[in-house]
Protein backbone atom coordinates (compact mmCIF):
# COMPACT_ATOMS: atom_id res chain seq x y z
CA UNK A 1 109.17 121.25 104.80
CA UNK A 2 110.16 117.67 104.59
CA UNK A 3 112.70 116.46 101.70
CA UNK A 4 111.14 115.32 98.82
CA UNK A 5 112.62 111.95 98.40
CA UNK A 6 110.98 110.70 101.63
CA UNK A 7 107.81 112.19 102.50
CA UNK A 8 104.88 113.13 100.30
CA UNK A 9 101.38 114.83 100.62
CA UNK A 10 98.61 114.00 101.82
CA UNK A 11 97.47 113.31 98.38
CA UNK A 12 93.69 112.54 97.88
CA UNK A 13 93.82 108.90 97.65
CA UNK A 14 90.51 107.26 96.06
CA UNK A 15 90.70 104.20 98.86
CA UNK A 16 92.80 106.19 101.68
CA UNK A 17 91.09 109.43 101.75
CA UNK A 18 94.10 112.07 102.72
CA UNK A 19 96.94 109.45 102.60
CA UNK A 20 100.56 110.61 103.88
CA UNK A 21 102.75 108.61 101.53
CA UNK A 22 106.32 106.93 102.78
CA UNK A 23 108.97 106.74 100.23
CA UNK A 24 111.55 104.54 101.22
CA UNK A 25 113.12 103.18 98.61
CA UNK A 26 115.04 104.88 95.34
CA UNK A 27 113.06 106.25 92.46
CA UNK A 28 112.16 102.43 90.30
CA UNK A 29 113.62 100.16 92.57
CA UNK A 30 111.15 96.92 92.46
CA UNK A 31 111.18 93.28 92.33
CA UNK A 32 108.62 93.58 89.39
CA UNK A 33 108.71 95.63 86.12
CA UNK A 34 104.85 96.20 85.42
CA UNK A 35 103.78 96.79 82.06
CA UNK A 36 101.29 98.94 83.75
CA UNK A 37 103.01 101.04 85.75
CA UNK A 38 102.23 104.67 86.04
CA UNK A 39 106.16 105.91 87.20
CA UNK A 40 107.53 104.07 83.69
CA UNK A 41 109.85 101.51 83.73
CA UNK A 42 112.03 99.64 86.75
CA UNK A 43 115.82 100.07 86.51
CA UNK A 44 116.94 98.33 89.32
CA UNK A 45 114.68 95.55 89.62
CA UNK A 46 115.94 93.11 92.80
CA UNK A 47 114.97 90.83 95.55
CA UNK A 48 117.24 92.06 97.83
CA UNK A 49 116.82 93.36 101.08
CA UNK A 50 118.14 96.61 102.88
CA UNK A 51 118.16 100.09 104.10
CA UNK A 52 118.31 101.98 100.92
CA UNK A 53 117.49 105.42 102.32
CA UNK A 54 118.33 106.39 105.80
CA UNK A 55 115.68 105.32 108.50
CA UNK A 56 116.37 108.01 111.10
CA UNK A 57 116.18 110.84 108.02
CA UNK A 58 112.79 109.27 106.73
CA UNK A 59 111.09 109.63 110.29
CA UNK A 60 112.82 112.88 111.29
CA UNK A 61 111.21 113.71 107.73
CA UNK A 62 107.61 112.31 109.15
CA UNK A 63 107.43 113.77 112.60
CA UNK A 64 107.96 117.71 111.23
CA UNK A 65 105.13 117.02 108.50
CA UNK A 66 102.93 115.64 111.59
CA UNK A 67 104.15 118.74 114.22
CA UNK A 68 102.20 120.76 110.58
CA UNK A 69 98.38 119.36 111.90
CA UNK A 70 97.50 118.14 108.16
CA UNK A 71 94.69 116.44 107.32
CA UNK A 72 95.58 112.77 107.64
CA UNK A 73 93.52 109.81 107.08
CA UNK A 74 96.10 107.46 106.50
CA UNK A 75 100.08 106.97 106.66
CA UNK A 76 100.97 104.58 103.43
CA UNK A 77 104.04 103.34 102.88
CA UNK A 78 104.21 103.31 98.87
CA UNK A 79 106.28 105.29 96.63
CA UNK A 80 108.15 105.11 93.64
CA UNK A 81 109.14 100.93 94.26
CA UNK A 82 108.50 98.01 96.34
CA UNK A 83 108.63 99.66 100.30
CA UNK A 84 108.99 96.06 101.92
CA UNK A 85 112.82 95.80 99.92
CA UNK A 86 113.37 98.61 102.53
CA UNK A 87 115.11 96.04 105.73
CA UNK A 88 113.52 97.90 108.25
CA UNK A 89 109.85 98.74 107.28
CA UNK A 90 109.11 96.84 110.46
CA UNK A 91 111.42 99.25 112.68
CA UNK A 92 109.54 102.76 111.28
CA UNK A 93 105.81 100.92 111.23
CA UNK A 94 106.40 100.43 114.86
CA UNK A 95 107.59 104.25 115.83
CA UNK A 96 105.02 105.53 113.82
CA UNK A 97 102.76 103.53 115.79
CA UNK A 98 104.64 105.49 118.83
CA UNK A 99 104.35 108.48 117.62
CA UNK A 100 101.05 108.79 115.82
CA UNK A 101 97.20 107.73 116.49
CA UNK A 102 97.21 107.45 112.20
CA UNK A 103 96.39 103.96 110.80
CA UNK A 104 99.18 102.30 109.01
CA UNK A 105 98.85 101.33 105.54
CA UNK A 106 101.22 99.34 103.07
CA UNK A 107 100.77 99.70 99.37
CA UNK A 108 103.05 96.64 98.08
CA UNK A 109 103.21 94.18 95.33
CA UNK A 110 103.28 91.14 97.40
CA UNK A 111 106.10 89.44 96.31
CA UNK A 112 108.16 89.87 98.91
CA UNK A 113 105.73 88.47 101.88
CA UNK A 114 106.92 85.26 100.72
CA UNK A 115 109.21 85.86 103.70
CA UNK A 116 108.76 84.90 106.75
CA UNK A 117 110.56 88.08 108.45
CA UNK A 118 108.27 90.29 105.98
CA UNK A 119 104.64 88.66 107.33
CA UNK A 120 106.21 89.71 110.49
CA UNK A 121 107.14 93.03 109.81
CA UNK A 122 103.79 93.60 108.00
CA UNK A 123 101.51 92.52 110.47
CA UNK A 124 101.79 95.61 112.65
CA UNK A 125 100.22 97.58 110.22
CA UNK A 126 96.38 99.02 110.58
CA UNK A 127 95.95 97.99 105.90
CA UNK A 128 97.86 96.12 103.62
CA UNK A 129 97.14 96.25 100.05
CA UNK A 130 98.81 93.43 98.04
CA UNK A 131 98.60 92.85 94.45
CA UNK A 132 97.78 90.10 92.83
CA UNK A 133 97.07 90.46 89.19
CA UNK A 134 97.24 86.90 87.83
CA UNK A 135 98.23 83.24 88.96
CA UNK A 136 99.04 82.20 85.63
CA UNK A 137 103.24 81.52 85.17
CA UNK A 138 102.94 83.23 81.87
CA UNK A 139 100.85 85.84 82.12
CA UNK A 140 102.82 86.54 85.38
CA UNK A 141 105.82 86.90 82.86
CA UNK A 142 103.96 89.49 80.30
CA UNK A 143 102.18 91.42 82.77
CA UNK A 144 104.36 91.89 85.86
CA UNK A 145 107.76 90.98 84.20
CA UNK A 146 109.00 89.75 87.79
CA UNK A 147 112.54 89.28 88.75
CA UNK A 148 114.02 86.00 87.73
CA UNK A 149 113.61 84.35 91.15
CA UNK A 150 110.44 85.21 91.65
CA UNK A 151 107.66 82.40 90.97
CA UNK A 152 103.76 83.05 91.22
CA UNK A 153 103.09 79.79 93.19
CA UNK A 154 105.32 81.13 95.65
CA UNK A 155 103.78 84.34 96.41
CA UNK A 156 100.33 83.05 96.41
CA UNK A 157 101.35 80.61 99.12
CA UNK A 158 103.08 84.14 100.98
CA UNK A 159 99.85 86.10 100.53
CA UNK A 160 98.04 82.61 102.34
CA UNK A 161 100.40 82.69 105.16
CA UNK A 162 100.38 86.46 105.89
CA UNK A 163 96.18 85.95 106.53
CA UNK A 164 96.86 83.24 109.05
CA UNK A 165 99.02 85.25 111.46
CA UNK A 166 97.20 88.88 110.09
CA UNK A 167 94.75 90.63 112.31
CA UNK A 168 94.51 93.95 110.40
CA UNK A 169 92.54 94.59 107.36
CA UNK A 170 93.68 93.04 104.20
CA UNK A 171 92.43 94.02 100.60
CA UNK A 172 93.44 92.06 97.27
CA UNK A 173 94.19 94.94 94.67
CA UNK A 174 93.62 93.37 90.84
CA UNK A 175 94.66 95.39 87.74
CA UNK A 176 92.99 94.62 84.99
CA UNK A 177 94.67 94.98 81.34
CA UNK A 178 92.92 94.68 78.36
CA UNK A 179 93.86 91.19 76.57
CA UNK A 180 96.68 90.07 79.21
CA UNK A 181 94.40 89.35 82.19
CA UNK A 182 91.12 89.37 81.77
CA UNK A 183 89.93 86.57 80.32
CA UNK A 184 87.59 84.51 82.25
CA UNK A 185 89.46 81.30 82.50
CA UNK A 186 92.24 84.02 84.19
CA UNK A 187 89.36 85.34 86.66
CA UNK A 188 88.59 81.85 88.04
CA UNK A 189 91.67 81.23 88.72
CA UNK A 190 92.35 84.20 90.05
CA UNK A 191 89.30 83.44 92.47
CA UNK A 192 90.01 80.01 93.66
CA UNK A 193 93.66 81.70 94.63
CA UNK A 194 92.16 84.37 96.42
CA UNK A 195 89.31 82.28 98.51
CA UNK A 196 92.41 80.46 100.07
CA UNK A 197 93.77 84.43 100.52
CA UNK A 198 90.59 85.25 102.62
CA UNK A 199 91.38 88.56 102.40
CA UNK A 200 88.40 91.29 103.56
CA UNK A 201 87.84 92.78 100.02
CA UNK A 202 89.42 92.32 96.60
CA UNK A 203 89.45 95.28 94.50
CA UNK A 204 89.22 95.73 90.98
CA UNK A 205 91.36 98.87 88.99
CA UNK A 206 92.43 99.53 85.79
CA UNK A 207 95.35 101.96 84.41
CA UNK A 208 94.35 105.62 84.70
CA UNK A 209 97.71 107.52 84.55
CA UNK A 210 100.08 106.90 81.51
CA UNK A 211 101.36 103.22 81.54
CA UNK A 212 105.09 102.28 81.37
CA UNK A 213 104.14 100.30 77.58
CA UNK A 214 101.88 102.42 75.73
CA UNK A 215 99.88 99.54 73.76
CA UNK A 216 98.80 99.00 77.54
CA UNK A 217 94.50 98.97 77.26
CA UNK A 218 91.64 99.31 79.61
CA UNK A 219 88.98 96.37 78.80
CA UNK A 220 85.93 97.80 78.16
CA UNK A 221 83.02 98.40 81.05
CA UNK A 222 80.82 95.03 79.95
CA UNK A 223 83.93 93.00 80.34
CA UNK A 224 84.91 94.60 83.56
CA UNK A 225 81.60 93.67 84.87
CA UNK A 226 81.41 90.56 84.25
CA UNK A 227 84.55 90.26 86.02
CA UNK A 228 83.27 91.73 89.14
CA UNK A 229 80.30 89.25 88.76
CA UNK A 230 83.07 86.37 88.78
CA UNK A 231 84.82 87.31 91.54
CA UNK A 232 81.68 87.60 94.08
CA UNK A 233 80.58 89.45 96.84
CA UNK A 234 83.99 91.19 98.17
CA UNK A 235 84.87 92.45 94.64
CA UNK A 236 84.66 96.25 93.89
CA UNK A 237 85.77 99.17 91.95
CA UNK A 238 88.25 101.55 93.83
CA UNK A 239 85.82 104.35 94.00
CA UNK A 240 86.43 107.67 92.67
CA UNK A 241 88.15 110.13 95.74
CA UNK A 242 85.66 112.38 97.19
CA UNK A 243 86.73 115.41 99.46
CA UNK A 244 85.37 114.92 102.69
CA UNK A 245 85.76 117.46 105.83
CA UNK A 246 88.96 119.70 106.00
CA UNK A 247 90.44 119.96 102.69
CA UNK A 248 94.67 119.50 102.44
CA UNK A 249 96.07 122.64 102.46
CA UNK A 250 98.01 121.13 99.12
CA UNK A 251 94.65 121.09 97.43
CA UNK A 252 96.01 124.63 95.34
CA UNK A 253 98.26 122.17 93.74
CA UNK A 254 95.92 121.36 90.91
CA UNK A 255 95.59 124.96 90.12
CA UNK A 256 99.23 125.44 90.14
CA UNK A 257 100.01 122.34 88.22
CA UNK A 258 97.28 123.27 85.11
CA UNK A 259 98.76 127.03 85.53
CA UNK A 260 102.35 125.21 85.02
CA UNK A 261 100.71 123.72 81.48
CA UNK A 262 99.04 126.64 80.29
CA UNK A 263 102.53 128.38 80.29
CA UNK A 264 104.20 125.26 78.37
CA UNK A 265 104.05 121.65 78.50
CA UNK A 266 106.02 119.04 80.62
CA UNK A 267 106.72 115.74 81.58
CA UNK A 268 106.52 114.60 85.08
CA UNK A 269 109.85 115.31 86.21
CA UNK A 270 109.77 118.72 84.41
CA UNK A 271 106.78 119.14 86.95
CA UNK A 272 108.33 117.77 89.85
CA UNK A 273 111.51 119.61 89.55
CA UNK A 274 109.95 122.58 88.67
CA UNK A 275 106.97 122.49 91.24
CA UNK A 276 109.24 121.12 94.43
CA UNK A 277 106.51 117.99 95.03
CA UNK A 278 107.47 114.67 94.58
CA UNK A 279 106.63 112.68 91.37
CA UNK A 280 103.69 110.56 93.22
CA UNK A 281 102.11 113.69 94.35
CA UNK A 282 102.20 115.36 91.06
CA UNK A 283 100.75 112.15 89.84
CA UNK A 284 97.60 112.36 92.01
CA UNK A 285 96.77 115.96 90.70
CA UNK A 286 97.88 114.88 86.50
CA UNK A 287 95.25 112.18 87.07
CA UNK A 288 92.07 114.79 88.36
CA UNK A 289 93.26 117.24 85.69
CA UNK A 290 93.03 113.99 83.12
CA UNK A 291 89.39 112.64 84.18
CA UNK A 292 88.24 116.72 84.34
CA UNK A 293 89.61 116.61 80.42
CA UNK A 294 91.65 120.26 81.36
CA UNK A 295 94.91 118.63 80.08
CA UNK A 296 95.58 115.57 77.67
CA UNK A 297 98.92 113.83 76.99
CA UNK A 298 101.09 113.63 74.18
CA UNK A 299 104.29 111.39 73.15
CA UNK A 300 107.43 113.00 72.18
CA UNK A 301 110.47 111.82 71.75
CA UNK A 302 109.64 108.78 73.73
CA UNK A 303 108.48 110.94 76.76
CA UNK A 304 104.91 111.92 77.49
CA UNK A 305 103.94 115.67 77.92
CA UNK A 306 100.92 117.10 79.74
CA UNK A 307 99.44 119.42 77.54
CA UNK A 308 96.21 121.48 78.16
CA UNK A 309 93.27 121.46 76.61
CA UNK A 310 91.40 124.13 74.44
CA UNK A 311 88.79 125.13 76.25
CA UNK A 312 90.26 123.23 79.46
């Protein structure tokens, strides 16, 4: 089996289908410290660029999980940070591209295709997913708590760039927070930002899993709405993930995860260490379990627990 620091899934992915996630950088290493964010809070957050786990150990780790003839929709460099701080992103999207007839996708923040070497990396790739929650300097601040050197105005301007030398598909990902972004004076702005994006869809999502600040809301469904309304035709909701043809052979792990709970309850790394699957893939599973209302959370100790339900 491939190491777990590396190489995860496929998970069911609501936009991706069976995605085959890419870890390449260390466990909350970002250039962003989202109040939103499902994997808690960043402890290294940086700008800087290079190889922070070993490139030729990351696709050794790739090709044996492809020699296993998984279901694969999509290969998605995401993880548990920012993937384009790894320096050679561009170097593995192009072997994979050797190797493998599987569409590329990056899952990134955006704030680091304010670099010209980065659009150029990037552009290989079949997807790429930026996000883009505001345009606002201080909402920028609250929401995404950015690294120092990293202004808004900037990475707008990167995100405009990258669509003028990118052929592939590009979708705008927004997360909406409850009170921080969703005002409708933020949405416009939003929207004149993103018609000079151009990307090929722009899609709406709100926190599902449990946030890295718990006073962290979902607006309610009137509101988010009327912000798809504002934002036009290429605006949607990232769909719910539906199973479709050969089922991941992984697809016990929801079993085994709400067996895990029913014997005592644990946080994510309790899971992860426990269960031999990497956080992010536990994380896909905690979330079905959540919206199926088998297992709840609860806050101890300033960690959250998955506990089942009665009944669940």
């Amino acid at each position: 089996m491939a190491e777990l620091n590396y190489i995860f899934g496929p998970v069911p992915s609501r936009r991706l289908g069976f995605s085959l996630g890419i870890d390449p950088i260390p466990f909350k290493t970002c250039t962003l410290d989202c109040v939103y964010c499902q994997l808690g809070k960043t402890t290294l957050k940086t700008i800087n660029r290079r190889v922070y786990l070993p490139t030729e150990k990351i696709m050794e780790n790739l090709k044996e999980v492809l020699s296993e003839g998984r279901r694969i929709d999509f290969i998605t460099f995401s993880g548990s940070g920012e993937p384009t701080l790894h320096l050679e992103i561009g170097r593995m999207i192009e072997e994979i591209k050797r190797i493998s007839c599987h569409p590329v996708a990056i899952l990134t923040n955006g704030t680091l295709l304010t670099l010209p070497e980065v659009r150029e990396e990037l552009k290989r790739a079949d997807l790429v997913i930026p996000s883009l929650d505001t345009v606002d300097k201080e909402t920028f601040q609250k929401l995404n708590r950015p690294h120092p050197q990293l202004e808004i105005e900037k990475i707008v301007e990167g995100l405009i760039n990258f669509r003028r030398i990118y052929e592939g598909k590009l979708w705008i990902e927004i997360m909406i927070v409850d009170g921080i972004n969703d005002t409708p004076e933020e949405i416009l702005s939003l929207k004149r930002a993103i018609e000079k994006i151009k990307p090929d869809k722009v899609q709406l999502n709100v926190p599902t899993r449990p946030p890295s600040e718990k006073w962290v809301k979902v607006p309610e469904k009137n509101k988010l709405n009327k912000i798809k309304e504002l934002l036009g035709s290429k605006a949607e909701f990232i769909s719910e993930f539906r199973k479709r043809g050969k089922i991941s052979p992984k697809a016990h792990l929801e079993e085994e995860i709400l067996s895990f709970l029913m014997r005592r309850p644990a946080t994510l790394n309790n899971l992860s260490a426990s269960l031999g699957i990497h956080k992010l893939e536990i994380l896909k599973y905690i979330e079905i379990l959540l919206k199926k209302g088998k297992i709840t959370e609860k806050l101890f100790n300033n960690k959250i627990y998955f506990v089942p339900k009665r009944g669940g």
